[in-house]
C-alpha atoms as a PDB file:
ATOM      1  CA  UNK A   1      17.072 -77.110  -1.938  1.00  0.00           C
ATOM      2  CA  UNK A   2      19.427 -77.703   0.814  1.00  0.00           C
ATOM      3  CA  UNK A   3      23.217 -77.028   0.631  1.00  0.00           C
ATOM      4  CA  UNK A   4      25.573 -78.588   3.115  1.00  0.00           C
ATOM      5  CA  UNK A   5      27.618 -76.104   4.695  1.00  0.00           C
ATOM      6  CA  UNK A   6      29.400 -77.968   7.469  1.00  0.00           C
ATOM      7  CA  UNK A   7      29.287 -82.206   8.171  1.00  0.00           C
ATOM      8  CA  UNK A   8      25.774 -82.543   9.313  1.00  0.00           C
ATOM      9  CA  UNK A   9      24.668 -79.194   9.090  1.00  0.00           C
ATOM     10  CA  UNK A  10      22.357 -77.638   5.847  1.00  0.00           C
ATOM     11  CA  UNK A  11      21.189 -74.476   4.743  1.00  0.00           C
ATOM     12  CA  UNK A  12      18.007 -72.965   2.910  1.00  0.00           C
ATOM     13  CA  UNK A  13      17.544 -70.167   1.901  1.00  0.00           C
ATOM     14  CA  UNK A  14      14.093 -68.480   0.767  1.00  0.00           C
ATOM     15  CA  UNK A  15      14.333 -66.423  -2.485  1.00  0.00           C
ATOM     16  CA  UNK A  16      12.243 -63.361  -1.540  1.00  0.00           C
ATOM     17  CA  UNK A  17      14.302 -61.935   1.501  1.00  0.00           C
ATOM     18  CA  UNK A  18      17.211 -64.446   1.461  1.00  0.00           C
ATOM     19  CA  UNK A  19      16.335 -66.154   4.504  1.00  0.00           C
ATOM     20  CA  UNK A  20      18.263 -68.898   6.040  1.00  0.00           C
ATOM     21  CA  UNK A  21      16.634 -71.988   7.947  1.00  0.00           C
ATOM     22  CA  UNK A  22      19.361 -74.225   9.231  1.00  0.00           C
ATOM     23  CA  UNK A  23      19.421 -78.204   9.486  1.00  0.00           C
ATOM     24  CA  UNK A  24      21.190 -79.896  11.927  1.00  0.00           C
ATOM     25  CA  UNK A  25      21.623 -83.717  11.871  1.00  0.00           C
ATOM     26  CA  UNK A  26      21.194 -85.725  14.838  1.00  0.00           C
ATOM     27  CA  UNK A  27      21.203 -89.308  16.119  1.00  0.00           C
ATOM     28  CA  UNK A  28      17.111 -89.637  15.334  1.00  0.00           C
ATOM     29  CA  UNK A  29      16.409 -86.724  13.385  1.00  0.00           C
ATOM     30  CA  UNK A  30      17.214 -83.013  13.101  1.00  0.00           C
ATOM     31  CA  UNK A  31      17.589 -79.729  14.634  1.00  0.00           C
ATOM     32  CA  UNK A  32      15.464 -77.417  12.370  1.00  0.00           C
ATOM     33  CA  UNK A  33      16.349 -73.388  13.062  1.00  0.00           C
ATOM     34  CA  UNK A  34      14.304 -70.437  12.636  1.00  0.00           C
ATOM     35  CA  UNK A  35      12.419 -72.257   9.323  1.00  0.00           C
ATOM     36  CA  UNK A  36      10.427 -70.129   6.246  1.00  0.00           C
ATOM     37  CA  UNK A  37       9.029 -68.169   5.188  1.00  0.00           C
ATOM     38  CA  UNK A  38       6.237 -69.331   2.392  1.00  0.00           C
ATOM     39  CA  UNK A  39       4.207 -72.212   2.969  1.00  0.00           C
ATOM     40  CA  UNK A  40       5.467 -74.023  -0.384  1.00  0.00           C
ATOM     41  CA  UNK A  41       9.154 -73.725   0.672  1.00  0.00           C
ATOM     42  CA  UNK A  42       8.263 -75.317   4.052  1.00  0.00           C
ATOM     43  CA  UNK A  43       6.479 -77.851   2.549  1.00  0.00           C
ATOM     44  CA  UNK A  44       9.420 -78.495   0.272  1.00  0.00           C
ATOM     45  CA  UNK A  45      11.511 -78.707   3.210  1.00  0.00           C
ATOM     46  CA  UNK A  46       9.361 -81.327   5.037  1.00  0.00           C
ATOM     47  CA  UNK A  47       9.403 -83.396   2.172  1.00  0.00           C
ATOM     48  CA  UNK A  48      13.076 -83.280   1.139  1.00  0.00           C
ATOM     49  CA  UNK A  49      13.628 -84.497   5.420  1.00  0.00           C
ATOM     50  CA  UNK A  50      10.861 -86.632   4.981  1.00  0.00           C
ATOM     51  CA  UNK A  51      12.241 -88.812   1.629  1.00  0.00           C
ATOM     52  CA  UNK A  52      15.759 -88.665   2.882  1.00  0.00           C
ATOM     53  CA  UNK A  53      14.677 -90.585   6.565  1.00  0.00           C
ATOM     54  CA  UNK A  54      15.434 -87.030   8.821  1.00  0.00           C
ATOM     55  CA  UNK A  55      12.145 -86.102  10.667  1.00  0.00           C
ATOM     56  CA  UNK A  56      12.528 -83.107  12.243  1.00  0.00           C
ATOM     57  CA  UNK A  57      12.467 -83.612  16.411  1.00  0.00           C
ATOM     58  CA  UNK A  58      13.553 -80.422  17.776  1.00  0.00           C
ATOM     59  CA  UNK A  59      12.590 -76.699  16.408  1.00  0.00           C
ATOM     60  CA  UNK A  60      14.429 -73.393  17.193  1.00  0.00           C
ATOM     61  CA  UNK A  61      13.522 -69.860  17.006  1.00  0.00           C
ATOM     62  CA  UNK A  62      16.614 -67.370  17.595  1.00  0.00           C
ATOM     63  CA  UNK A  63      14.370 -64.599  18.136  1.00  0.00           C
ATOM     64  CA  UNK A  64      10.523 -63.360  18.186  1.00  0.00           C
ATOM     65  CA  UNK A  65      10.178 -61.400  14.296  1.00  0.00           C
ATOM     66  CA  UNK A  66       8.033 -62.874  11.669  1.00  0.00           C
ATOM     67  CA  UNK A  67       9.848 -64.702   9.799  1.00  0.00           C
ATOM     68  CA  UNK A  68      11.993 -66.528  12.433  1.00  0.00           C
ATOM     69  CA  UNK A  69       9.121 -68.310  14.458  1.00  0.00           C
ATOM     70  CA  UNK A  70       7.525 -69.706  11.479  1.00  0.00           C
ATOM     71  CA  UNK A  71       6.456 -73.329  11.232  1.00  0.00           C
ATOM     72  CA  UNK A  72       4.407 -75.139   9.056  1.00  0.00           C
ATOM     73  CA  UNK A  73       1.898 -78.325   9.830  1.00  0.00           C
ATOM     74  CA  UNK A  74       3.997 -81.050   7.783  1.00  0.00           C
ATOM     75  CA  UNK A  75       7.379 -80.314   9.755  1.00  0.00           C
ATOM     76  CA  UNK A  76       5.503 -82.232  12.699  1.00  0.00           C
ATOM     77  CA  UNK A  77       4.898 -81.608  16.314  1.00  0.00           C
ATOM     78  CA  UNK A  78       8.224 -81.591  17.355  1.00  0.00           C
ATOM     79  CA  UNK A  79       9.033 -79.045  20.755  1.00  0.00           C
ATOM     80  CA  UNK A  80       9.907 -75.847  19.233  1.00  0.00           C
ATOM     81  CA  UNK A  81      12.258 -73.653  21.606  1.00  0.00           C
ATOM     82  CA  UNK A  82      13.708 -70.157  21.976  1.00  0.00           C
ATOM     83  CA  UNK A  83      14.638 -68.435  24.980  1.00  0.00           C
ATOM     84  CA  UNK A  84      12.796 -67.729  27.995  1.00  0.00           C
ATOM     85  CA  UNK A  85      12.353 -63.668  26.447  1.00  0.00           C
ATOM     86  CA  UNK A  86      11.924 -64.304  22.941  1.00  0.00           C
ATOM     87  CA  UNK A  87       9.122 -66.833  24.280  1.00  0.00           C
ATOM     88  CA  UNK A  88       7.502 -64.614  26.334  1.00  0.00           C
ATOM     89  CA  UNK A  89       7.187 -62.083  24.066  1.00  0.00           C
ATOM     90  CA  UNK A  90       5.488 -64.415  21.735  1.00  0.00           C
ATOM     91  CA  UNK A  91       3.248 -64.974  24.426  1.00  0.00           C
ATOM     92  CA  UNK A  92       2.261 -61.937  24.856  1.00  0.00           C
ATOM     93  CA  UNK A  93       1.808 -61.115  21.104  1.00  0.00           C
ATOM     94  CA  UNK A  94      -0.373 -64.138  20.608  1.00  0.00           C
ATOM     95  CA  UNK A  95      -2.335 -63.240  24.016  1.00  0.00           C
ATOM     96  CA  UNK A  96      -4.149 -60.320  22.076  1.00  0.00           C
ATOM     97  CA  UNK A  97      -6.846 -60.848  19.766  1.00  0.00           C
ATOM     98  CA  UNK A  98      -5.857 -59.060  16.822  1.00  0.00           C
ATOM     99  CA  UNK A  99      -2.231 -60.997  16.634  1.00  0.00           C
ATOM    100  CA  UNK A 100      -2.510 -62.305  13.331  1.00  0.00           C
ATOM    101  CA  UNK A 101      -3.445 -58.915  11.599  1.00  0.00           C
ATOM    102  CA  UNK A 102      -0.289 -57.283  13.425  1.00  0.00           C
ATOM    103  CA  UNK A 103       1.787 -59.349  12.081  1.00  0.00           C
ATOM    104  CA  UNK A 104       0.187 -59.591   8.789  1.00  0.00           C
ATOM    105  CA  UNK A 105       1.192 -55.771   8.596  1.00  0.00           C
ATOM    106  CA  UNK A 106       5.231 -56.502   8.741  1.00  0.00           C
ATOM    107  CA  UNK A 107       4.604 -59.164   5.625  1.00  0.00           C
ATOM    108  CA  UNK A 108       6.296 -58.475   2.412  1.00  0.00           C
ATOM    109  CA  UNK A 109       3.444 -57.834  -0.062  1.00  0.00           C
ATOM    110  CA  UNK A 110       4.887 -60.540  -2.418  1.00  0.00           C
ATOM    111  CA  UNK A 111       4.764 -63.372   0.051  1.00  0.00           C
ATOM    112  CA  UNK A 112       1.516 -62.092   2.731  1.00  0.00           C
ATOM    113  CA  UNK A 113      -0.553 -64.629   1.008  1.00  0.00           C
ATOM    114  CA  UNK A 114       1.705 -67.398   1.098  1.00  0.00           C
ATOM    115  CA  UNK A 115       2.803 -67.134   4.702  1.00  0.00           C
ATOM    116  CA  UNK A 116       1.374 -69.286   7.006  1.00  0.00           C
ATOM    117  CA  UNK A 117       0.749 -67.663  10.224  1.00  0.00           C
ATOM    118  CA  UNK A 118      -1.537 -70.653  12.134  1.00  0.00           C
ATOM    119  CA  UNK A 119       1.664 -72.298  13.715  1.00  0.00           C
ATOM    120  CA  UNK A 120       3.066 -68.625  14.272  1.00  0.00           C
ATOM    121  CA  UNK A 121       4.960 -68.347  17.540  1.00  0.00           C
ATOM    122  CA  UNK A 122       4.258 -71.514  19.366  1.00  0.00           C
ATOM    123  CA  UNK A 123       7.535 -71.627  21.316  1.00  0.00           C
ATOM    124  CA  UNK A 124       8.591 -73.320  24.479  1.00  0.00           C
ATOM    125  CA  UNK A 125      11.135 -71.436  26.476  1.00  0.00           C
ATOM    126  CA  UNK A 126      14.070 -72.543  27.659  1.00  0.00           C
ATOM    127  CA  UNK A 127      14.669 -71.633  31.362  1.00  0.00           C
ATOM    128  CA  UNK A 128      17.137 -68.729  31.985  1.00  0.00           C
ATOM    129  CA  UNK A 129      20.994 -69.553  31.716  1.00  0.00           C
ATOM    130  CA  UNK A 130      20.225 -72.732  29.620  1.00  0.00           C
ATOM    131  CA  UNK A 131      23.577 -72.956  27.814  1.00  0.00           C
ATOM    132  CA  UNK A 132      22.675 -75.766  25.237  1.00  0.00           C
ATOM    133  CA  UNK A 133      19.769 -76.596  23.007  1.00  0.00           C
ATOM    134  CA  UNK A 134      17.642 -79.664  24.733  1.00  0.00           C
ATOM    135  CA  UNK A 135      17.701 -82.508  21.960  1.00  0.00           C
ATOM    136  CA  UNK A 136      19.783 -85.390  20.458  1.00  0.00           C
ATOM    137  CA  UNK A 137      22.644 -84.306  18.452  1.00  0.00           C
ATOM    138  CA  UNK A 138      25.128 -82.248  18.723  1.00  0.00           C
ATOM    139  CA  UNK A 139      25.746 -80.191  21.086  1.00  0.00           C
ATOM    140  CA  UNK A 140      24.178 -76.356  20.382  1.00  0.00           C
ATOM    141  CA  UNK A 141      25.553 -73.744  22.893  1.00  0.00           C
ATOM    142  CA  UNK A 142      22.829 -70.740  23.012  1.00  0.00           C
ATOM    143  CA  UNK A 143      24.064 -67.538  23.029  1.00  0.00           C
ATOM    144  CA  UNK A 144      21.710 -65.134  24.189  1.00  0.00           C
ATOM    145  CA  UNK A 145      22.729 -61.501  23.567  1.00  0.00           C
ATOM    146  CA  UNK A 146      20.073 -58.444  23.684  1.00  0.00           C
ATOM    147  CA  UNK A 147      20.618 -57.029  20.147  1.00  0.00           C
ATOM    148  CA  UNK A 148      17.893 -56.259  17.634  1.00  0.00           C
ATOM    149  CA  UNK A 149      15.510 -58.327  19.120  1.00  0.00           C
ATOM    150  CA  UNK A 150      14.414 -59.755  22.792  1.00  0.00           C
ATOM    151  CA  UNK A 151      15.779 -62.665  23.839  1.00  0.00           C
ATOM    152  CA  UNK A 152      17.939 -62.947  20.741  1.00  0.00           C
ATOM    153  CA  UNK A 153      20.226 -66.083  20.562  1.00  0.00           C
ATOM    154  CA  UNK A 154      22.932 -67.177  18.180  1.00  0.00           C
ATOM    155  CA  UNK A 155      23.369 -70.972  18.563  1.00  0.00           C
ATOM    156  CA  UNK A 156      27.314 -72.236  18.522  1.00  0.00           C
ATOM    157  CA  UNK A 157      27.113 -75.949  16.776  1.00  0.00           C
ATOM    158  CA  UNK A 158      29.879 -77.139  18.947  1.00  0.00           C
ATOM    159  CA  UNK A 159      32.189 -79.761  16.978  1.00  0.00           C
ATOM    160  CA  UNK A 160      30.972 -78.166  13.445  1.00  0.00           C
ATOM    161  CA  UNK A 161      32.373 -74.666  14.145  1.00  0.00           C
ATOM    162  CA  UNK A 162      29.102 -73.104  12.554  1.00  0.00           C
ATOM    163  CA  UNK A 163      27.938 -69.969  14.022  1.00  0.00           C
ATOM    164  CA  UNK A 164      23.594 -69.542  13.508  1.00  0.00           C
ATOM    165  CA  UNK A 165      24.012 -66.060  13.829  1.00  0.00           C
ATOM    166  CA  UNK A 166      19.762 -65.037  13.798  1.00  0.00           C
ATOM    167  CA  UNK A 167      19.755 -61.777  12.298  1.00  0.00           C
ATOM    168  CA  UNK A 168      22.974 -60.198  12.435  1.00  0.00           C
ATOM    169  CA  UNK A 169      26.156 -60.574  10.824  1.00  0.00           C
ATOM    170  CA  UNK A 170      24.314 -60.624   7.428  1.00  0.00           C
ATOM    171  CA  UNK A 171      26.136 -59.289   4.067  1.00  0.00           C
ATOM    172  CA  UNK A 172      22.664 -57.684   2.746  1.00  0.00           C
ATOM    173  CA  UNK A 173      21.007 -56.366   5.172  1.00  0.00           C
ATOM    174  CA  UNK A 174      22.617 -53.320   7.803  1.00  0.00           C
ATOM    175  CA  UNK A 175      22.263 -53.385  10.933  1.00  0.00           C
ATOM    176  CA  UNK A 176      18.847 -53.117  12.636  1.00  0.00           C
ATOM    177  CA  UNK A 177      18.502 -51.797  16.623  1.00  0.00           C
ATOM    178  CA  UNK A 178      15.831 -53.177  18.680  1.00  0.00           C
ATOM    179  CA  UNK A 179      13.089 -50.695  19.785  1.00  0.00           C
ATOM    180  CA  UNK A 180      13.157 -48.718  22.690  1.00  0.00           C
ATOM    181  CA  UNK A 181      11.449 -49.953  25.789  1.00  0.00           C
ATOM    182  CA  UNK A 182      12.073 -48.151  29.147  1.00  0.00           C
ATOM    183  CA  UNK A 183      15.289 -47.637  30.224  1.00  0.00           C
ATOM    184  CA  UNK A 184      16.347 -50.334  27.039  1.00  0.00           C
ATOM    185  CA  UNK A 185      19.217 -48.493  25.096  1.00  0.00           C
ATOM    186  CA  UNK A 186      19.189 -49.872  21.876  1.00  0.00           C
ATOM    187  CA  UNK A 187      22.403 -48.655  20.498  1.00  0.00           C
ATOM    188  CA  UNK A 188      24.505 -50.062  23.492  1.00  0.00           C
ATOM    189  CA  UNK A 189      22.660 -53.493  23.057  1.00  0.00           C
ATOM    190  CA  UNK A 190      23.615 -53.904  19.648  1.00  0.00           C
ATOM    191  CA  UNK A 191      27.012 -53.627  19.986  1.00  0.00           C
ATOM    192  CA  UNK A 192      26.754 -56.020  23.743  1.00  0.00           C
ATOM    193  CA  UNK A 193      25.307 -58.036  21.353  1.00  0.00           C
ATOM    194  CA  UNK A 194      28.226 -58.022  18.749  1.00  0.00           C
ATOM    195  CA  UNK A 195      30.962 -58.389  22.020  1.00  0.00           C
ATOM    196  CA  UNK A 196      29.219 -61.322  22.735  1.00  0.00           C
ATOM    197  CA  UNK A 197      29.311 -63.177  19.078  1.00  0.00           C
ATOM    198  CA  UNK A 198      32.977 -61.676  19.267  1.00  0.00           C
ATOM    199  CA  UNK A 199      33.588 -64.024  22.291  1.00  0.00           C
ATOM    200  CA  UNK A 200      33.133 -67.216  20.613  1.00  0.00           C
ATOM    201  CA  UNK A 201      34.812 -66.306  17.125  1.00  0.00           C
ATOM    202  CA  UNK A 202      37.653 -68.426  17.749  1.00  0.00           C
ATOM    203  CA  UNK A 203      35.396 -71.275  17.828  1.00  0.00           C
ATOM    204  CA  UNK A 204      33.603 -70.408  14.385  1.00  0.00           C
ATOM    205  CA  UNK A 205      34.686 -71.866  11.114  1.00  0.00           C
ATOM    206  CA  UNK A 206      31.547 -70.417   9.304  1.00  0.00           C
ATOM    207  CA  UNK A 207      28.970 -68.512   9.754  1.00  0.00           C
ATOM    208  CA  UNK A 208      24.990 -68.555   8.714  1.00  0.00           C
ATOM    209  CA  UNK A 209      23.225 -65.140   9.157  1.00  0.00           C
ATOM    210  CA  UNK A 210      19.435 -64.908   9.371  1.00  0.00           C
ATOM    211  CA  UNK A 211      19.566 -63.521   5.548  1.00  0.00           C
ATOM    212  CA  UNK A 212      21.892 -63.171   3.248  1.00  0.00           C
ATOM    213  CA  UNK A 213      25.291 -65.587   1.902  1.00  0.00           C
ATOM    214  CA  UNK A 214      27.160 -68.207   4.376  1.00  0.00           C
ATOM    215  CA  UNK A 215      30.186 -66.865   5.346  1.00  0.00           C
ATOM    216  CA  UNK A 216      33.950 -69.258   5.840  1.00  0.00           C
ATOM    217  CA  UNK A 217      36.721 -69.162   7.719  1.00  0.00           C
ATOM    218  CA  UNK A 218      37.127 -65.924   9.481  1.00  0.00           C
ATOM    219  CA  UNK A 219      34.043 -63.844   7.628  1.00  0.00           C
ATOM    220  CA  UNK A 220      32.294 -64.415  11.456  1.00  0.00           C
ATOM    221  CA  UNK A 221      35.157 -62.025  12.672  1.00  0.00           C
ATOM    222  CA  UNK A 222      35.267 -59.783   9.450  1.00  0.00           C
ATOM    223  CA  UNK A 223      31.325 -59.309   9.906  1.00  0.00           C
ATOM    224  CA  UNK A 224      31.260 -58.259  13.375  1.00  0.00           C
ATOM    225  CA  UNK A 225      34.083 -56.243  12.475  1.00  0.00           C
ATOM    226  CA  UNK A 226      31.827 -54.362  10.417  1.00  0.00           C
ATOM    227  CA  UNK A 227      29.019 -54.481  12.925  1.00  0.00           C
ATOM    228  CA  UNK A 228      29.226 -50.826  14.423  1.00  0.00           C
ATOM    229  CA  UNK A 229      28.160 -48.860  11.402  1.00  0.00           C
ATOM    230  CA  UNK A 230      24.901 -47.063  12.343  1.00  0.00           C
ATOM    231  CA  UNK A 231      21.728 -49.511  13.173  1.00  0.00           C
ATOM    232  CA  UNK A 232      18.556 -49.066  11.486  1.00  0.00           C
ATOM    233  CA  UNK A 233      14.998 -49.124  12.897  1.00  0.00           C
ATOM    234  CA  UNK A 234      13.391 -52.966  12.496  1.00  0.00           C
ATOM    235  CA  UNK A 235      10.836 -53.599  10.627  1.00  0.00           C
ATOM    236  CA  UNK A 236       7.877 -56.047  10.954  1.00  0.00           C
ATOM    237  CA  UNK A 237       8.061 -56.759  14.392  1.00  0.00           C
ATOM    238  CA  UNK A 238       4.660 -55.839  15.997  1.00  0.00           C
ATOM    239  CA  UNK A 239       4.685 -54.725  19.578  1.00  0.00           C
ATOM    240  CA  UNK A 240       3.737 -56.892  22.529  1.00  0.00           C
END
């Protein structure tokens, strides 16, 4: 089911791990962002844009885990994007032969048999310092930050004041740090990361996180307000 949360933009959410796949309306068709995770509830999806005339022609990872660079065959062929990190880490992931069962091991045991994984990670990326989303609608500032994830973007829907925050700024999960890679400090990142969502909060009248409830009118400030409390490890993202 999708709920409206802003004038052209929808929200649903998957009822193992709350997650969030946001719809954007456009001229021709939609913006579809970081879409799951079983293969029944992105079927339902398709069809619900398919019988109400919005075919999906633009797709939108915010960052490289599981269950945010899903896709399923009846959302269509439409260019999926991310940045020009979160796409080459995909890359590399799907470069090594035993991909799928690395992945497979960060599944929830309720939904491993349900998740489609043959459309897994199939993302263009865009080139470094691309400040908006490349399709037909509104206009989608990227805001790439390097918390929890590589190449992790929040996308600003500019004229909506909705904040796709990717995972963070949720109200059921904590906090969860990157790994560490090199001189990478995943602590510092983190909370770069929340200085960064901080910096377009004026412009935010609501807020979706990756999991968890859509926030209103100044939760996007409250929420990164209560970013700093101690990260956790991730989970479920296999290494490159």
């Amino acid at each position: 089911m999708l709920t409206q949360v802003a004038d052209g933009v929808l929200v649903h959410q998957s009822a193992l791990i709350e997650n969030n796949t946001v719809v954007v309306e456009g001229r021709t068709g939609v913006l579809l962002v970081d879409p799951g995770i079983t293969g029944d509830e992105m079927a339902c999806l398709a069809n619900d844009l398919r019988e109400s005339g919005r075919p999906v022609v633009a797709g939108f990872a915010t960052h490289p885990d599981w269950d945010h660079a899903l896709w399923h065959a009846e959302l269509g062929e439409a260019p999926r994007y991310g940045t020009a990190r979160c796409a080459a880490f995909l890359q590399d992931l799907l470069a090594q032969a035993d991909w799928q069962a690395r992945v497979a091991e960060g599944l929830p045991p309720e939904t491993a048999e349900d998740t489609p994984l043959d459309l897994f990670g199939r993302i263009t990326g865009l080139p470094a310092g691309t400040e908006h989303v490349l399709w037909d609608g509104p206009r989608v500032r990227i805001v790439e930050h390097p918390a929890h994830a590589p190449g992790h973007a929040a996308l600003l829907i500019e004229g909506r004041g909705v904040l796709v925050a990717g995972d963070m700024l949720s109200d059921v999960l904590i906090p969860m740090l990157d790994d560490a890679r090199g001189t990478n400090d995943p602590v510092e990142n983190y909370l770069l990361g929340l200085r960064l969502l901080e910096s377009v909060a004026d412009d935010v009248e609501g807020v979706v996180p990756g999991h968890g409830s859509v926030g209103g009118p100044g939760q996007a400030r409250a929420r990164i307000a209560q970013g700093p409390r101690l990260p956790a490890r991730p989970a479920g993202r296999p290494h490159s």
